[in-house]
Protein backbone atom coordinates (compact mmCIF):
# COMPACT_ATOMS: atom_id res chain seq x y z
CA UNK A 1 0.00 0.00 0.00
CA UNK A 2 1.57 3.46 -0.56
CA UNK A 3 0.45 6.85 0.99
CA UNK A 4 1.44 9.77 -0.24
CA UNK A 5 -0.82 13.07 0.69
CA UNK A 6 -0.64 16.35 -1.27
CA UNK A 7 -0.85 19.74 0.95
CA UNK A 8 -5.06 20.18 1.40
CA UNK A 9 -7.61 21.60 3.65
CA UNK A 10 -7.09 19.05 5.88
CA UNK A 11 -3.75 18.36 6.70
CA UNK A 12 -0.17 18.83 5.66
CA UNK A 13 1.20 16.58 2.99
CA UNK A 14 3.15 14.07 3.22
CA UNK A 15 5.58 12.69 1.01
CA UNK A 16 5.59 8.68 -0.42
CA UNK A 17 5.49 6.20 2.04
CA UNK A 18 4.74 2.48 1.18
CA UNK A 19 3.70 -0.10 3.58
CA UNK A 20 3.46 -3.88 2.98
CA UNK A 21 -0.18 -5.14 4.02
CA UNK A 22 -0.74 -7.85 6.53
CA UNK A 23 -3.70 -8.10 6.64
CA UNK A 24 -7.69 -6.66 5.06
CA UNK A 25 -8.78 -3.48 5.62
CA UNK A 26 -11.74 -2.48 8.25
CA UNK A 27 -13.53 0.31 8.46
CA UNK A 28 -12.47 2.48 11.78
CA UNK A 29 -14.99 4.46 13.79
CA UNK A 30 -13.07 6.10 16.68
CA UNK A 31 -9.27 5.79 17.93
CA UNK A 32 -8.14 6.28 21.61
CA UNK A 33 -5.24 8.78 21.98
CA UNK A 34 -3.13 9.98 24.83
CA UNK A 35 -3.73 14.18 25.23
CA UNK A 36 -1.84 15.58 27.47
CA UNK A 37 -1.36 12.51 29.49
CA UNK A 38 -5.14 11.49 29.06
CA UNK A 39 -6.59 9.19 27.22
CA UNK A 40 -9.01 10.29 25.13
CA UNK A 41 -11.77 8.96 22.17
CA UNK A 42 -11.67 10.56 18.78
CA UNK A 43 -14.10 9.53 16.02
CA UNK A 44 -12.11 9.31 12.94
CA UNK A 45 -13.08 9.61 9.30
CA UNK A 46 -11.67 10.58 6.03
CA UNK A 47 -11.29 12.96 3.93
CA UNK A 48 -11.09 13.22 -0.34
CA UNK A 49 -10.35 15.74 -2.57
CA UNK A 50 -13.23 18.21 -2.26
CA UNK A 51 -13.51 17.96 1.01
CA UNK A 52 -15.99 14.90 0.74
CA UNK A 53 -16.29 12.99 4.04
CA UNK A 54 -15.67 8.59 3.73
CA UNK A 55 -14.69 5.91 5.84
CA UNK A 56 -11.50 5.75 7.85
CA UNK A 57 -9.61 2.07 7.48
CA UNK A 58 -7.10 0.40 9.74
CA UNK A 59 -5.12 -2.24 7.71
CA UNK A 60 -2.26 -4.33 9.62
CA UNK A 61 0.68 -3.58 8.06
CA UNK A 62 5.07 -4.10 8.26
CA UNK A 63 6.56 -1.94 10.38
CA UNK A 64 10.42 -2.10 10.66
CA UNK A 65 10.73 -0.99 14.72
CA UNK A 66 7.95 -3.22 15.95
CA UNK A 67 7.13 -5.58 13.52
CA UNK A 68 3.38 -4.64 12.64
CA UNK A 69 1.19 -1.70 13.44
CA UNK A 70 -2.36 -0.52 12.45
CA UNK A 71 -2.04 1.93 9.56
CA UNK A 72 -4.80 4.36 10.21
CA UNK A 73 -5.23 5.97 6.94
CA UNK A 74 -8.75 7.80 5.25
CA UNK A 75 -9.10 9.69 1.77
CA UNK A 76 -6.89 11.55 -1.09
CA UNK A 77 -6.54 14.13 2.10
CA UNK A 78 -5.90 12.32 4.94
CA UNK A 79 -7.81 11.65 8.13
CA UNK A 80 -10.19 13.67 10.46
CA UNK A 81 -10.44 13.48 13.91
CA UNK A 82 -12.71 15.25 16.52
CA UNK A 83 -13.67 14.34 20.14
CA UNK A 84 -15.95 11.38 20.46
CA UNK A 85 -17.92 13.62 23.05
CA UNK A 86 -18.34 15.94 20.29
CA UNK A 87 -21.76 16.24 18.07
CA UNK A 88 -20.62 18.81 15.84
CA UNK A 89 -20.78 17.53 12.13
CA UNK A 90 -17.45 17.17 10.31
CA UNK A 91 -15.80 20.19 9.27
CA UNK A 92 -12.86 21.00 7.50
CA UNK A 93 -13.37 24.33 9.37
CA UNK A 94 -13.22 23.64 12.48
CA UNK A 95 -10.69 24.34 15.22
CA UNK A 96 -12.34 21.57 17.54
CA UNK A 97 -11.46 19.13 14.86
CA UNK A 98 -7.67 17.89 13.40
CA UNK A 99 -6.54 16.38 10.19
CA UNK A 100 -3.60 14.06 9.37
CA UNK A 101 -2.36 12.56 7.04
CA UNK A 102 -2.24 9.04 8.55
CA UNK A 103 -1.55 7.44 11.77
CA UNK A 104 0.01 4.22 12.73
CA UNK A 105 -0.20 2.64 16.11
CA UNK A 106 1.37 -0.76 17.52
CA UNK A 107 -1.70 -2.19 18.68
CA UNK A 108 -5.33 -2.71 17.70
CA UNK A 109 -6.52 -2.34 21.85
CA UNK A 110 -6.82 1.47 20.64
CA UNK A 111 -9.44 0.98 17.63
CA UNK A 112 -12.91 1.24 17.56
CA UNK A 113 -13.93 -0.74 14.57
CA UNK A 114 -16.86 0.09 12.22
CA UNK A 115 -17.77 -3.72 12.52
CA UNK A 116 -16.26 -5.33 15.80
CA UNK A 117 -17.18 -8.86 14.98
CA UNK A 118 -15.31 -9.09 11.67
């Protein structure tokens, strides 16, 4: 799989990075993150050119530290995350709300997926 994010709305770009897949893709609802020393929900989504909203995937994937992590990756634009708490619609707008490009994280303990029993 390769990721490579051109400068948008939504995030900063990123240049080419290519990850080999471990595993399917599944559709991501929310990610746990540590703020400020505090663990906290985010629902995640993505983003494509436009602007248009889709779904956010984690796919198991090679990583050369730790031998696998959870890619965490969305749209043309990245991913969008905003407090779980939160019932403000997505925005590219808003300042209660983040993009990235991606994120990867060591374990799947932190995922909320779309469909838990797949």
């Amino acid at each position: 799989m390769v990721i490579q994010i051109e400068p948008n709305p939504n995030c900063k770009g990123v240049g080419l990075f290519s990850f080999e897949e471990l595993g399917e893709a599944r559709p991501v609802k929310a990610i746990k993150m540590d703020i400020k020393g505090r663990e906290e929900l985010f629902d995640v989504t993505g983003v494509n050119e436009g602007g248009a909203f889709t779904p956010a995937h984690a796919q198991k994937v090679a990583d050369s530290g730790s031998g696998f992590g959870f890619l965490i990756y969305g749209g043309a634009w990245g991913i969008r995350l905003k407090p779980a708490s939160s019932s403000e619609p997505w925005n590219l707008s808003s300042s209660a709300q983040k993009g990235e490009p991606y994120l990867v994280y060591a374990s799947e303990e932190d995922i909320m997926f779309a469909n838990p029993e797949e």
